[in-house]
Protein backbone atom coordinates (compact mmCIF):
# COMPACT_ATOMS: atom_id res chain seq x y z
CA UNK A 1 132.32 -64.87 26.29
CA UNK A 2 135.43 -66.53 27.07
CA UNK A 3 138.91 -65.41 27.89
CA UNK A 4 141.73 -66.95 25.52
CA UNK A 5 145.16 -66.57 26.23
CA UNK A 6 148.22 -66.67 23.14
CA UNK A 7 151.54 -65.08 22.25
CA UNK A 8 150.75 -62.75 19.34
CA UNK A 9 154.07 -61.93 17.25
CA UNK A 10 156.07 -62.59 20.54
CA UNK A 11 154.04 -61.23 22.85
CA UNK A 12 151.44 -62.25 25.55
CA UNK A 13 147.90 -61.21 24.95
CA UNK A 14 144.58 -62.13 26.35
CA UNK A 15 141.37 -61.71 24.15
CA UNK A 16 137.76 -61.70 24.59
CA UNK A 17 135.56 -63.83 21.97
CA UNK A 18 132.21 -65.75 22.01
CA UNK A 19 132.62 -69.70 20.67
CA UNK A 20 131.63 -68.14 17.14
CA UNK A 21 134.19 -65.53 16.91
CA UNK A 22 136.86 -66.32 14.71
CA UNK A 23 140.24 -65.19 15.66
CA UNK A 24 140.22 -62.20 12.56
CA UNK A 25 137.33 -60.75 14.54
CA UNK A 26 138.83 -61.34 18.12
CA UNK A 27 142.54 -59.69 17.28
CA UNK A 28 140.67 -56.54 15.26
CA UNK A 29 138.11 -56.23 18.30
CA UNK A 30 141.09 -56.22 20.83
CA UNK A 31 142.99 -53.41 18.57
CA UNK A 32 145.35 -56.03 17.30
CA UNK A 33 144.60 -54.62 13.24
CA UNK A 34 148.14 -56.58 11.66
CA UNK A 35 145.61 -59.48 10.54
CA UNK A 36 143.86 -57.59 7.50
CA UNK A 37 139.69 -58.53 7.01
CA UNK A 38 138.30 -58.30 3.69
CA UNK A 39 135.98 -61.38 2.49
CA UNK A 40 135.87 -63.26 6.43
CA UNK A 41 134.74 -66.23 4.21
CA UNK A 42 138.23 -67.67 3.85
CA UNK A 43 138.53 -67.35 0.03
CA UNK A 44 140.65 -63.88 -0.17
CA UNK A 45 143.85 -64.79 2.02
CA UNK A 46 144.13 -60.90 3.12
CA UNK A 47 143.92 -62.74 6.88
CA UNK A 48 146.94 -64.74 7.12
CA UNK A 49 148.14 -65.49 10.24
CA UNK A 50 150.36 -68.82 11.24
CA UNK A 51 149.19 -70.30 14.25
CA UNK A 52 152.19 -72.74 15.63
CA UNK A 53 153.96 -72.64 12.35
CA UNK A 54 150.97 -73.75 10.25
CA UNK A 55 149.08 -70.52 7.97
CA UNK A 56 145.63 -70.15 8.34
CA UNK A 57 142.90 -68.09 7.15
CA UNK A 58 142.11 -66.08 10.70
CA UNK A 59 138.45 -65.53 9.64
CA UNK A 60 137.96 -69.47 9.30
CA UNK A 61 139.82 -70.22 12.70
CA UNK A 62 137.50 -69.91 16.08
CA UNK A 63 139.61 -68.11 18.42
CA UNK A 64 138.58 -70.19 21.41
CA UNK A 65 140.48 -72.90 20.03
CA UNK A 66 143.92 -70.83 19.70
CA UNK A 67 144.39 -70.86 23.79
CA UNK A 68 147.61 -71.48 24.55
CA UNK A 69 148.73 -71.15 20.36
CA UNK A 70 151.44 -68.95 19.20
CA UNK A 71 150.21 -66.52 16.29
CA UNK A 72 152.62 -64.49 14.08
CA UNK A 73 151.03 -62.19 11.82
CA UNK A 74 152.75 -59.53 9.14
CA UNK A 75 153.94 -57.58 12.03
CA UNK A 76 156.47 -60.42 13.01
CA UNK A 77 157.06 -62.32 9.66
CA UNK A 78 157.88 -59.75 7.16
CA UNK A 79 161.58 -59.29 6.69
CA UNK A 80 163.44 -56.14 5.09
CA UNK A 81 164.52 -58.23 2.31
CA UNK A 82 160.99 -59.19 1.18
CA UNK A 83 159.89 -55.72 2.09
CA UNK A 84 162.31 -54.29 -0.42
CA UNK A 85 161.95 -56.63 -3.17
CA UNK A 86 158.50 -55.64 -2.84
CA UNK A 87 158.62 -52.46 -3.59
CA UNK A 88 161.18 -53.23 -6.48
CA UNK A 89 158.73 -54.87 -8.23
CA UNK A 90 156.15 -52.82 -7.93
CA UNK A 91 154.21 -55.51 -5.65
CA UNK A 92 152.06 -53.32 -3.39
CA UNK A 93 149.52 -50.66 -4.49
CA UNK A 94 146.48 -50.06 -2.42
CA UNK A 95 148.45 -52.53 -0.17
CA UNK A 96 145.22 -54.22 1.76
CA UNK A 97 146.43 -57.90 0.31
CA UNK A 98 150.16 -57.21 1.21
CA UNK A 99 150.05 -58.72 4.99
CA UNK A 100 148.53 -61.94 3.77
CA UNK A 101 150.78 -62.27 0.56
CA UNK A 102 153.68 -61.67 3.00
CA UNK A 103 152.21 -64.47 5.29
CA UNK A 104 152.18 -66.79 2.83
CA UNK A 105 155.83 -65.66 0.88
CA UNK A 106 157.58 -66.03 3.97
CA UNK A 107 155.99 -69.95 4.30
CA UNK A 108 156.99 -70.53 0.83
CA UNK A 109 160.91 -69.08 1.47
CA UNK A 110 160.57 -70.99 4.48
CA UNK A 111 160.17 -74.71 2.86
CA UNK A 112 163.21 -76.29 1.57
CA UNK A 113 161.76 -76.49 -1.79
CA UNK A 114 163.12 -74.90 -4.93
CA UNK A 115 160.91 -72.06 -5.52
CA UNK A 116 159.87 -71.60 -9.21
CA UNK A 117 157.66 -69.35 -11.22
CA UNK A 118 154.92 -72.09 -10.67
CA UNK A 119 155.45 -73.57 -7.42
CA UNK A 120 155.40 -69.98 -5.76
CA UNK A 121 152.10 -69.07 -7.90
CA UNK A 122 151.13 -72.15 -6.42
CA UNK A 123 152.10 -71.20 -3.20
CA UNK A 124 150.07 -67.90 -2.91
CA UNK A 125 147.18 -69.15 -4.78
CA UNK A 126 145.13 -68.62 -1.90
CA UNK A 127 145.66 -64.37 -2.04
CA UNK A 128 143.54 -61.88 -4.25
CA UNK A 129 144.86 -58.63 -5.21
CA UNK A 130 143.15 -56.80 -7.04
CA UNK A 131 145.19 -54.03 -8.11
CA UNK A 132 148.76 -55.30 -8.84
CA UNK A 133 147.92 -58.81 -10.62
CA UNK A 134 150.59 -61.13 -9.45
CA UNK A 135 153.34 -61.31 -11.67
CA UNK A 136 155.41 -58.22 -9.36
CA UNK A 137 154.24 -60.47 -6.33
CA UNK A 138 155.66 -63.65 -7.78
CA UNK A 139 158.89 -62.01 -9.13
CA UNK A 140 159.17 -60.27 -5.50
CA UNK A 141 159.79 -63.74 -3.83
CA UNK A 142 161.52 -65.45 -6.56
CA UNK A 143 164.22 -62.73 -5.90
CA UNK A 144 164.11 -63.54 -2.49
CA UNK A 145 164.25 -66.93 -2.90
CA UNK A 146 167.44 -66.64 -4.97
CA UNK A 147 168.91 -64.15 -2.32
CA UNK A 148 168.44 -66.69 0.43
CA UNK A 149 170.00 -69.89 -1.04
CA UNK A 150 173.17 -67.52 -2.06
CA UNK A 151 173.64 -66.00 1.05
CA UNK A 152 173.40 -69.13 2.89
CA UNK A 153 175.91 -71.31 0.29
């Protein structure tokens, strides 16, 4: 076992974890539960994090390698207004795909790119739901998107 050190939304925290432990495993064992598990095989996105800026799948990602990284999960990237337009659009249900949909909105309203129906179905091509389908999800951030760029003109 080794001890790894990171900032985890903001904070300091110190975790235990074997060279095969993938971060996922690491922040859930330590109590940390804002990093959701489902598939730990990489191909449902409901583990999100971004470790120094860049999202990642935390079940693919060992967490001896994240000494030192800064890792934001739901906890510390989901704003009201994405919260809201969320629930507008009828986006979360069971809600145990939300934190790494919100992961990966908040990178796409994040880029400088002009978000469209494809690019942001692009964009969170790497999340499952089962329960909503994604056309709520999609319209979610598209209002978001369209919020952004007129509040900052």
């Amino acid at each position: 076992m080794s001890s790894v050190r990171l900032r985890l939304d903001g904070s300091p925290v110190e975790l235990e974890a074997a060279s095969s432990t993938s971060l996922l495993r690491a922040l859930r064992d330590a109590g940390h539960t804002k990093a959701q598990g489902a598939c730990e095989q990489g191909e449902c996105g409901s583990c999100l994090v971004r470790i120094d800026g860049v999202v990642q799948n935390s079940c693919l990602v060992p967490a001896t390698i994240c000494e030192d990284a800064n890792v934001e999960t739901v906890a510390s990237l989901l704003n009201q207004d994405l919260a809201d337009a969320f629930a507008r659009h009828g986006a979360v249900q069971c809600g145990f795909c939300t934190p790494g949909f919100v992961v990966a909105a908040e990178a796409a309203l994040a880029s400088a790119e002009s978000l469209t129906y494809d690019t942001v179905r692009e964009r969170l091509a790497g999340n499952i739901c089962r329960c909503t389908g994604y056309h709520g999800i999609i319209e979610a951030v598209l209002e978001v998107s369209q919020r952004r760029r007129e509040a900052n003109q």
